[in-house]
N, C-alpha and C. Protein backbone atom coordinates (compact mmCIF):
# COMPACT_ATOMS: atom_id res chain seq x y z
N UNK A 1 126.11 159.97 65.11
CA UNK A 1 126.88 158.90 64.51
C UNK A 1 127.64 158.12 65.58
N UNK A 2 128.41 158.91 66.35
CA UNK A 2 129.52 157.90 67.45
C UNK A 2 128.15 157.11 68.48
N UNK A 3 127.09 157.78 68.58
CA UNK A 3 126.08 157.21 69.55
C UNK A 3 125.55 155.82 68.48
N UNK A 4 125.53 156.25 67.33
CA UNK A 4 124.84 154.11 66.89
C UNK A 4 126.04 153.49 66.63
N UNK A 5 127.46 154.32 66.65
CA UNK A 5 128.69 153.17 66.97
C UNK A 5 128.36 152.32 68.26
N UNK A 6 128.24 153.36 69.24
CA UNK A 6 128.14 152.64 70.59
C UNK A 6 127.08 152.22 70.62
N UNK A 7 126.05 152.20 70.54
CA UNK A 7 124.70 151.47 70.80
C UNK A 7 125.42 150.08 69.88
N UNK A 8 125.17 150.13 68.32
CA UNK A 8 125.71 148.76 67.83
C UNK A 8 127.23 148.05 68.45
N UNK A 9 127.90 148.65 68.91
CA UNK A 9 129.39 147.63 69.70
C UNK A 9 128.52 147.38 70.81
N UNK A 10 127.86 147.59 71.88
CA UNK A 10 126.96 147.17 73.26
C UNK A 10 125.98 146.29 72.23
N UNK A 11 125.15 146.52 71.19
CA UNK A 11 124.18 145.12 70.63
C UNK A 11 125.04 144.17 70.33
N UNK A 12 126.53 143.90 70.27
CA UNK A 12 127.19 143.29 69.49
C UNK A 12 127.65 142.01 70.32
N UNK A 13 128.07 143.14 71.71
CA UNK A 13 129.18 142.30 72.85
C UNK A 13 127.97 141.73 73.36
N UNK A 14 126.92 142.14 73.98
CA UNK A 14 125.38 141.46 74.89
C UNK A 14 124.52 140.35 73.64
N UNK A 15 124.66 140.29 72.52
CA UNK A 15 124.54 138.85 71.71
C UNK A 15 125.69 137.99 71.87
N UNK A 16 126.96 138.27 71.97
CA UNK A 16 127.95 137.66 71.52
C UNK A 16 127.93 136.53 73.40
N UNK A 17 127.84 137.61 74.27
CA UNK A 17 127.58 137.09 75.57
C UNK A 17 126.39 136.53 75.74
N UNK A 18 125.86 136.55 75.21
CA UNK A 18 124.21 136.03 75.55
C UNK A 18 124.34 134.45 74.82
N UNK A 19 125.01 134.85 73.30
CA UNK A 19 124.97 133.55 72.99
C UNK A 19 125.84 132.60 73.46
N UNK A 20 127.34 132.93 74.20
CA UNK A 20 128.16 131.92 74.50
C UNK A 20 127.54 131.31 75.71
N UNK A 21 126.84 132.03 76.84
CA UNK A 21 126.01 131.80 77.77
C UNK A 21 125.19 130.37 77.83
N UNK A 22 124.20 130.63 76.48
CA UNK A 22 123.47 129.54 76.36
C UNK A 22 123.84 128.35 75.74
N UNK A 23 124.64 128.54 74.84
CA UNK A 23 125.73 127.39 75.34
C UNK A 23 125.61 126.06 75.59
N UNK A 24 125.08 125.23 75.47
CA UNK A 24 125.11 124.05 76.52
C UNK A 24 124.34 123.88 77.47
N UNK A 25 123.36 124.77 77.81
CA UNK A 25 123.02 125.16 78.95
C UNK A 25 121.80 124.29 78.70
N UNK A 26 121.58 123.20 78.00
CA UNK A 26 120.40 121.74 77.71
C UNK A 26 120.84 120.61 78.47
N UNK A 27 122.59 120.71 78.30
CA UNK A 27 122.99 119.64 79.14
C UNK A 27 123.38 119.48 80.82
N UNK A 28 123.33 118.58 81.21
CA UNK A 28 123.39 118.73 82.96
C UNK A 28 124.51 117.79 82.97
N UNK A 29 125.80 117.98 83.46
CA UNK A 29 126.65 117.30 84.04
C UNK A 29 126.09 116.57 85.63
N UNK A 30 126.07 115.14 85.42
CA UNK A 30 125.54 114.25 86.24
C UNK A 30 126.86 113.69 87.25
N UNK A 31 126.30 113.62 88.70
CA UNK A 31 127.70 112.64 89.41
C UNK A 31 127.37 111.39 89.09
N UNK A 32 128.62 110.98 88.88
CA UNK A 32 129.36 109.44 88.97
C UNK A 32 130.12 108.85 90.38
N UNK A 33 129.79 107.84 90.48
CA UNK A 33 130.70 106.64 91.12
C UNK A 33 131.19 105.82 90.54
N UNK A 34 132.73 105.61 89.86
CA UNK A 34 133.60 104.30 89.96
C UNK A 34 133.19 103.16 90.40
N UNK A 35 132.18 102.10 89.97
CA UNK A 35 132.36 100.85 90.55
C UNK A 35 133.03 99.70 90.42
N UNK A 36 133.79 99.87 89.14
CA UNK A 36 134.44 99.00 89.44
C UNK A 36 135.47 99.56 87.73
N UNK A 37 136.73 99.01 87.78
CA UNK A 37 137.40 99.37 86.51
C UNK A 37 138.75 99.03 86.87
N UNK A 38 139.83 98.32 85.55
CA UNK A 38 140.43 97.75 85.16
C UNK A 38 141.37 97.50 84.09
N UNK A 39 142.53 96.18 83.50
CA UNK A 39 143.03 95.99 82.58
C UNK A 39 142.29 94.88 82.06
N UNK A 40 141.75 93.73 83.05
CA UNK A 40 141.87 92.22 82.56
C UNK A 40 140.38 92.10 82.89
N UNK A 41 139.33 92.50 82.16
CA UNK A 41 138.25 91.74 81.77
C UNK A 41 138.25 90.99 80.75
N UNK A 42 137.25 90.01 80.81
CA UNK A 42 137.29 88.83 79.96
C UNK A 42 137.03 89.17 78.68
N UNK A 43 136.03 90.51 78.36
CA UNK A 43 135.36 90.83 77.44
C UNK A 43 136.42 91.42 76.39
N UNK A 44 136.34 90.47 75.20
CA UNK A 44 137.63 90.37 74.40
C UNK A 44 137.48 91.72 73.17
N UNK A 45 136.04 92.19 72.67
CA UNK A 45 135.71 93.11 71.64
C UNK A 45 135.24 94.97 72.51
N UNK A 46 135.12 95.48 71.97
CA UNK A 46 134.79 96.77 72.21
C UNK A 46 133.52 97.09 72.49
N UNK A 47 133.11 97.50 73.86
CA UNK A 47 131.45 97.81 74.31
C UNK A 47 131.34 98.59 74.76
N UNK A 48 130.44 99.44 74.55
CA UNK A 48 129.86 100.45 75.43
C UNK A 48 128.40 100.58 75.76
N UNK A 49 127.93 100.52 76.87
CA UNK A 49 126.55 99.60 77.45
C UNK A 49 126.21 100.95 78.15
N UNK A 50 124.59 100.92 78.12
CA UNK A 50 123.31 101.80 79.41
C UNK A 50 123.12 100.85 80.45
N UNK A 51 123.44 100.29 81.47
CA UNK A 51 122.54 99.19 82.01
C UNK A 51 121.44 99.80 83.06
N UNK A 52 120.00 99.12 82.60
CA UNK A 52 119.13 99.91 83.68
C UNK A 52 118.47 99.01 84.54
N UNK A 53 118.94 97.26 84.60
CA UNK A 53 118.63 96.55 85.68
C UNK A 53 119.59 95.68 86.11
N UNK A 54 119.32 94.84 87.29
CA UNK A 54 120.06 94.31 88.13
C UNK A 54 120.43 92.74 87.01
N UNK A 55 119.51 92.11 86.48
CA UNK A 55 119.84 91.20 85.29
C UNK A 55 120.72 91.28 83.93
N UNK A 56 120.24 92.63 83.71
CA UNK A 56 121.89 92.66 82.35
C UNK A 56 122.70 93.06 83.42
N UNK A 57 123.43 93.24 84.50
CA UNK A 57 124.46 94.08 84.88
C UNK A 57 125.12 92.53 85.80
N UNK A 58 124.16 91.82 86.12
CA UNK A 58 124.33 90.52 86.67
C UNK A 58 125.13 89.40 85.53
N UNK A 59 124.47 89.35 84.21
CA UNK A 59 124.93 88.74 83.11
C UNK A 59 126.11 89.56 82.56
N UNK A 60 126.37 90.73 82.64
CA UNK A 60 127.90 91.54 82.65
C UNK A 60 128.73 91.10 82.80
N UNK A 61 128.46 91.41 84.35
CA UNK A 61 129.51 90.83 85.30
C UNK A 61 129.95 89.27 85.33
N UNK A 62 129.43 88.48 85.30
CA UNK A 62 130.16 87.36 84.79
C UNK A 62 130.47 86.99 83.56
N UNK A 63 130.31 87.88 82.42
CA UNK A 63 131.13 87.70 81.34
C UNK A 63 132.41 88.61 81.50
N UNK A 64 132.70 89.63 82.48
CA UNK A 64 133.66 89.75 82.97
C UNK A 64 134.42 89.32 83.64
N UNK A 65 133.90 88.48 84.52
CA UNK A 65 134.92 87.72 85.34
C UNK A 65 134.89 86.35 84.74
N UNK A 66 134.75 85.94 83.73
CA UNK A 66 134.34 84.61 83.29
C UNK A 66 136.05 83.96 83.28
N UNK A 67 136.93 85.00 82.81
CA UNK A 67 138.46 83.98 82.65
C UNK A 67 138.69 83.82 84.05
N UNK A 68 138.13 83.30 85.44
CA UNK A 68 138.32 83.63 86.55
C UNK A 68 137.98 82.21 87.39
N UNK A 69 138.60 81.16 88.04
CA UNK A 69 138.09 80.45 88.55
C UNK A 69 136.98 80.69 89.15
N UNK A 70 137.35 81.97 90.30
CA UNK A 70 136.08 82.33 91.41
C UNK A 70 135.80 83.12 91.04
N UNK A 71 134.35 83.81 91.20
CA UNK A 71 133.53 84.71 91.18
C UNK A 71 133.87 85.92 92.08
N UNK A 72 134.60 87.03 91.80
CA UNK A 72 134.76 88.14 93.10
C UNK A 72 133.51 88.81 93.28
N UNK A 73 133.75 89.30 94.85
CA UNK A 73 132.09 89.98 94.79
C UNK A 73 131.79 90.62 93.90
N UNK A 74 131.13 91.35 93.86
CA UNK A 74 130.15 92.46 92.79
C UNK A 74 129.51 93.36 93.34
N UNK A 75 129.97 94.99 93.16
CA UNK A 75 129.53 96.12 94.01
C UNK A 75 128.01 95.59 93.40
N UNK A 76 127.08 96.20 94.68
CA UNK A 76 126.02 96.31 94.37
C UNK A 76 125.14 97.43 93.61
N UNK A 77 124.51 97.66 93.10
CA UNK A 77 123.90 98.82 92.56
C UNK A 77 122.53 98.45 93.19
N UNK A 78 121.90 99.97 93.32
CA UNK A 78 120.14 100.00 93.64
C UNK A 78 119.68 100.26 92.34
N UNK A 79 119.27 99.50 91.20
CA UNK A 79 118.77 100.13 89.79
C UNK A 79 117.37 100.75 90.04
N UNK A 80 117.17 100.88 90.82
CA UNK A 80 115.67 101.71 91.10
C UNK A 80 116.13 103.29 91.14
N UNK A 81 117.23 103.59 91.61
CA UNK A 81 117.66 104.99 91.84
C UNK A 81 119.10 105.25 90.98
N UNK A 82 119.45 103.93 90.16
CA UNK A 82 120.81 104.11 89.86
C UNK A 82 120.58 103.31 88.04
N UNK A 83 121.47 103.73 87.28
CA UNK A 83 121.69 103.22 85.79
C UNK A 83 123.47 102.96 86.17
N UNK A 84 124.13 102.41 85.12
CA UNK A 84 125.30 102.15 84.84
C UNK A 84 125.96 102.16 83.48
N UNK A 85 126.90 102.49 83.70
CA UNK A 85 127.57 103.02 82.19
C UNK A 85 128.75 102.13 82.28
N UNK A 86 128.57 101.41 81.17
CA UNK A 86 130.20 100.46 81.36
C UNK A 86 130.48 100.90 79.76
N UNK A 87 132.33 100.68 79.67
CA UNK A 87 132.74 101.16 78.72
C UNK A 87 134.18 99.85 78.86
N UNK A 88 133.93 99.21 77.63
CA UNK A 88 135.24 98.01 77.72
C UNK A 88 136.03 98.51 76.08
N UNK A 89 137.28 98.65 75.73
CA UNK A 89 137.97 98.74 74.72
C UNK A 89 138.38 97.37 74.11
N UNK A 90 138.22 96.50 74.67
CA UNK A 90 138.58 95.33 73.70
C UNK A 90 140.05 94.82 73.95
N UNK A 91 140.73 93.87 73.34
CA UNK A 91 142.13 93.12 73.51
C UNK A 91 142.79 94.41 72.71
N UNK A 92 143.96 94.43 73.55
CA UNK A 92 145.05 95.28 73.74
C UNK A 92 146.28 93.94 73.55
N UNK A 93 147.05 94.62 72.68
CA UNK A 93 148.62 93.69 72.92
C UNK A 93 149.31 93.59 73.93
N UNK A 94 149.48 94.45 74.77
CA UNK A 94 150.23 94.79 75.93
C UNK A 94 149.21 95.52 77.12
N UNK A 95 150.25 96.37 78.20
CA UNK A 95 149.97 96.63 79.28
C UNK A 95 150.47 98.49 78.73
N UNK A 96 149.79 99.38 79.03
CA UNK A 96 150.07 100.74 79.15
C UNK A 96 148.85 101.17 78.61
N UNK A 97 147.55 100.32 78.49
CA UNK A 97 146.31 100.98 77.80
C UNK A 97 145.37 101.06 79.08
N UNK A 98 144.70 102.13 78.68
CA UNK A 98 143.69 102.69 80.16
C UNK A 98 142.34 103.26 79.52
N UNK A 99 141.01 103.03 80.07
CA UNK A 99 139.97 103.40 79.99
C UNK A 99 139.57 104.31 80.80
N UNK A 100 139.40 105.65 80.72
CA UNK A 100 138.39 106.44 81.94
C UNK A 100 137.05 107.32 81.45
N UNK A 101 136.07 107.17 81.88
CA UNK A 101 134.95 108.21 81.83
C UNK A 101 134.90 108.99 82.59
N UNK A 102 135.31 110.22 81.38
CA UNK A 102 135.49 111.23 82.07
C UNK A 102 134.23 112.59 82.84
N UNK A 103 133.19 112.27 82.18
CA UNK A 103 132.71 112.54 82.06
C UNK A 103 130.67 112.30 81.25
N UNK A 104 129.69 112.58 82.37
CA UNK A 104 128.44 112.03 81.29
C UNK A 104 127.53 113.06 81.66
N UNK A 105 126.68 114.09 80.89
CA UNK A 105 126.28 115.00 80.84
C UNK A 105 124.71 114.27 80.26
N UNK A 106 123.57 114.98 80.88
CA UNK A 106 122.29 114.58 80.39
C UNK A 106 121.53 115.67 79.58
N UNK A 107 121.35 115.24 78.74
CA UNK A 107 120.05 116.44 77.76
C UNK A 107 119.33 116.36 77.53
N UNK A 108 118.14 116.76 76.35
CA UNK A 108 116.76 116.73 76.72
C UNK A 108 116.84 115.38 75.90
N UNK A 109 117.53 114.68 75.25
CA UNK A 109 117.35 114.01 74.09
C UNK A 109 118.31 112.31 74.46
N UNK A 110 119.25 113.43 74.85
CA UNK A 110 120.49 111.83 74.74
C UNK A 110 121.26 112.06 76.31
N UNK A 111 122.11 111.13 76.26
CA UNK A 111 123.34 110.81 77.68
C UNK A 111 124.36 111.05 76.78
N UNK A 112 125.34 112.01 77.25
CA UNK A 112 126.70 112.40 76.69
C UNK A 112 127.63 111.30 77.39
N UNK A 113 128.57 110.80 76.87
CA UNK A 113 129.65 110.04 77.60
C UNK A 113 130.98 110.03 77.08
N UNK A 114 131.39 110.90 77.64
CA UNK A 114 132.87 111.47 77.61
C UNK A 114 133.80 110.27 78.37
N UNK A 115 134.43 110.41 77.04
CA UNK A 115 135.55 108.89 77.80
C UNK A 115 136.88 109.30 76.96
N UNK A 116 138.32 108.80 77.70
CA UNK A 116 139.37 109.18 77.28
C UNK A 116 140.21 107.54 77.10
N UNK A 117 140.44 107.41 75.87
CA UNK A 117 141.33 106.07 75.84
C UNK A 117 142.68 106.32 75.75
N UNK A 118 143.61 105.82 76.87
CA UNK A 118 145.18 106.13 76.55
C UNK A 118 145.69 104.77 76.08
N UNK A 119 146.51 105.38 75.26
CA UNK A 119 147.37 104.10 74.60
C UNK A 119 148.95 104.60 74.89
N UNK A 120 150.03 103.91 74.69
CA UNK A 120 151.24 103.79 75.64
C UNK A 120 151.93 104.36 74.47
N UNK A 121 152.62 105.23 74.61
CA UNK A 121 153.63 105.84 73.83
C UNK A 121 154.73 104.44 73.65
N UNK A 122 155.85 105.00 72.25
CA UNK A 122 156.50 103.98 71.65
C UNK A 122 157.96 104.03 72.79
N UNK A 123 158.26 104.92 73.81
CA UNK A 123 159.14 104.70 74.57
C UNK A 123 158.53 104.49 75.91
N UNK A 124 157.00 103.57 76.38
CA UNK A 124 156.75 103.23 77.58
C UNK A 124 157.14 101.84 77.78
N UNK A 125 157.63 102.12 79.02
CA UNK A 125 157.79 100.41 79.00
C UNK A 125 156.29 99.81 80.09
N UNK A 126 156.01 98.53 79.06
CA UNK A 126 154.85 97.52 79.19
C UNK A 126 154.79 96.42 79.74
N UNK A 127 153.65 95.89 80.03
CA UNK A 127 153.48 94.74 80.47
C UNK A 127 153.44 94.15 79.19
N UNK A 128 154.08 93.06 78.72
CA UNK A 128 154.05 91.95 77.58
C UNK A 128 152.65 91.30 77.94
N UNK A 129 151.85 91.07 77.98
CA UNK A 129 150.71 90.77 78.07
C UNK A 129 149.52 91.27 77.56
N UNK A 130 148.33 90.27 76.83
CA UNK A 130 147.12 91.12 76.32
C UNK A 130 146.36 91.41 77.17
N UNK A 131 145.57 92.86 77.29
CA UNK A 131 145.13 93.28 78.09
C UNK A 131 143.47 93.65 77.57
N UNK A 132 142.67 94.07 78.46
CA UNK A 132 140.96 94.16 78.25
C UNK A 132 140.48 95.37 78.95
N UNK A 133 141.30 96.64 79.05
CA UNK A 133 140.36 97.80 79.92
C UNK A 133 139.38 98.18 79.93
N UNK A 134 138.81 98.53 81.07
CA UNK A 134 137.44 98.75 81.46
C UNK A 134 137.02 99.60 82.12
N UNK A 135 135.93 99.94 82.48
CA UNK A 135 135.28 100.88 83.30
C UNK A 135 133.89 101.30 83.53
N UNK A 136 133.39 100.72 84.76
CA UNK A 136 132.10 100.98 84.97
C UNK A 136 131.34 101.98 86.01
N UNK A 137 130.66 102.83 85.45
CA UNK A 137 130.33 103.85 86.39
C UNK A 137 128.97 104.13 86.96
N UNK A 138 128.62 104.19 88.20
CA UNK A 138 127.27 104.29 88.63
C UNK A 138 126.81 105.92 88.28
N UNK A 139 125.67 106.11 87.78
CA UNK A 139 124.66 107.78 87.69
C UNK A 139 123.34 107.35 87.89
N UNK A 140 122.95 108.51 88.31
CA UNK A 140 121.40 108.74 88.27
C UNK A 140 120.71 108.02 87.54
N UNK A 141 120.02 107.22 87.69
CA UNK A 141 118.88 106.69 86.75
C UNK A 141 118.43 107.42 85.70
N UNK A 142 118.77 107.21 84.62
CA UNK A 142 118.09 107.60 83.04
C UNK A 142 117.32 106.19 82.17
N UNK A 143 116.71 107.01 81.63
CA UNK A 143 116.40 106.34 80.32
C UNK A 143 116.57 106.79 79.15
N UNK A 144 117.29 107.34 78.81
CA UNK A 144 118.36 108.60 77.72
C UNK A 144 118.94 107.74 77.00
N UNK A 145 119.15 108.09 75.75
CA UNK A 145 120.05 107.08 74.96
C UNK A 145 121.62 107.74 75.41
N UNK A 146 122.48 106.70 75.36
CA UNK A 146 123.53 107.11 75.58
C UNK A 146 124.41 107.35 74.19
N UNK A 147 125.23 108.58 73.99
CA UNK A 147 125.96 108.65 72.68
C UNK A 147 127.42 108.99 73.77
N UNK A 148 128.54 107.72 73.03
CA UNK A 148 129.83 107.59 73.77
C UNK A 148 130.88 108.66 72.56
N UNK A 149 131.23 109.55 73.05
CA UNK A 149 132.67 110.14 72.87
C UNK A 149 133.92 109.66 73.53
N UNK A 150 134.63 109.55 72.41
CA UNK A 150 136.42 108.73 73.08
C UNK A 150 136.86 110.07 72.35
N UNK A 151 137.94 110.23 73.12
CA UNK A 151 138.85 110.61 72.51
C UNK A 151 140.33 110.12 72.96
N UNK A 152 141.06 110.07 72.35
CA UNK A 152 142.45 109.15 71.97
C UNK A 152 143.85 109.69 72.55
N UNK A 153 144.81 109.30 73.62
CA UNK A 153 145.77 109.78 73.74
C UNK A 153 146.70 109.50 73.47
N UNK A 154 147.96 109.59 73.44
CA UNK A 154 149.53 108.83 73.60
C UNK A 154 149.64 109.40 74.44
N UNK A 155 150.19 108.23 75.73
CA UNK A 155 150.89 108.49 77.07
C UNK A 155 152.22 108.42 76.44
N UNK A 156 152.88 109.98 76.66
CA UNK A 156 154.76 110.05 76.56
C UNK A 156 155.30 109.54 77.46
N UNK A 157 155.97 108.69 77.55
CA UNK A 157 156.81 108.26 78.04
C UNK A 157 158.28 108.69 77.98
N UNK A 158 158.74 109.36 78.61
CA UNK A 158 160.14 110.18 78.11
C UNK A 158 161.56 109.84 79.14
């Protein structure tokens, strides 16, 4: 009897480990590069974009810089070896809102994109101004559909 206690508590803990193990273990956390990210893009509504050539990322970018007399450069990307993930939140009332991707994981199926939106607690002090945050990130070349996760903060301000 105490021997199929112990045999079943050892079948119990080596499933319980086996299964937390596998886990996730479909998805691949991919590196990123920052190329470029911000408050004041032009882009007034909420987007979240795959770009996999140099022509949508070209037509982007100047609807980003469009409220802009001059044209600032524009990091380059190699889209032969590189995709881009841009993520814009839209008009903001003020100044204390921030976009970051935190994260983009690849699976057999989709592109994970972990992104964190902060919004300004009711005792931060702001820029009085409407704002457009952004954020665009260079990865590995995919052709993966991308599915965007936000999740939502209040920055305390205390």
């Amino acid at each position: 009897m105490k021997t199929n206690i112990i045999l079943l508590t050892a079948f119990i803990i080596s499933t319980v480990i086996a299964g937390c193990s596998s886990q996730g273990n479909d998805e691949k956390k991919l590196p990123m590069e920052i190329i470029l990210d911000g408050t004041y893009s032009a882009i007034e509504e909420k987007r979240e974009i795959l770009l996999n050539n140099n022509d949508d990322y070209q037509k982007l970018m100047t609807q980003v810089y469009s409220n802009l007399d001059q044209m600032p450069r524009i990091p380059v990307v190699d889209f032969n070896k590189n995709s881009v993930v841009a993520v814009f939140i839209g008009n903001r009332s003020n100044g204390g809102y921030m976009v970051v991707i935190d994260s983009i994981s690849e699976g057999s199926k989709n592109l994970t994109v972990n992104i964190t939106e902060t919004t300004p607690g009711k005792n931060c002090m702001v820029t009085d101004a409407i704002t457009r945050p952004f954020s665009l990130v260079k990865i590995p070349k995919t052709e993966l559909k991308p599915v965007f996760k936000t999740k939502q903060i209040v920055k305390d301000c205390q």
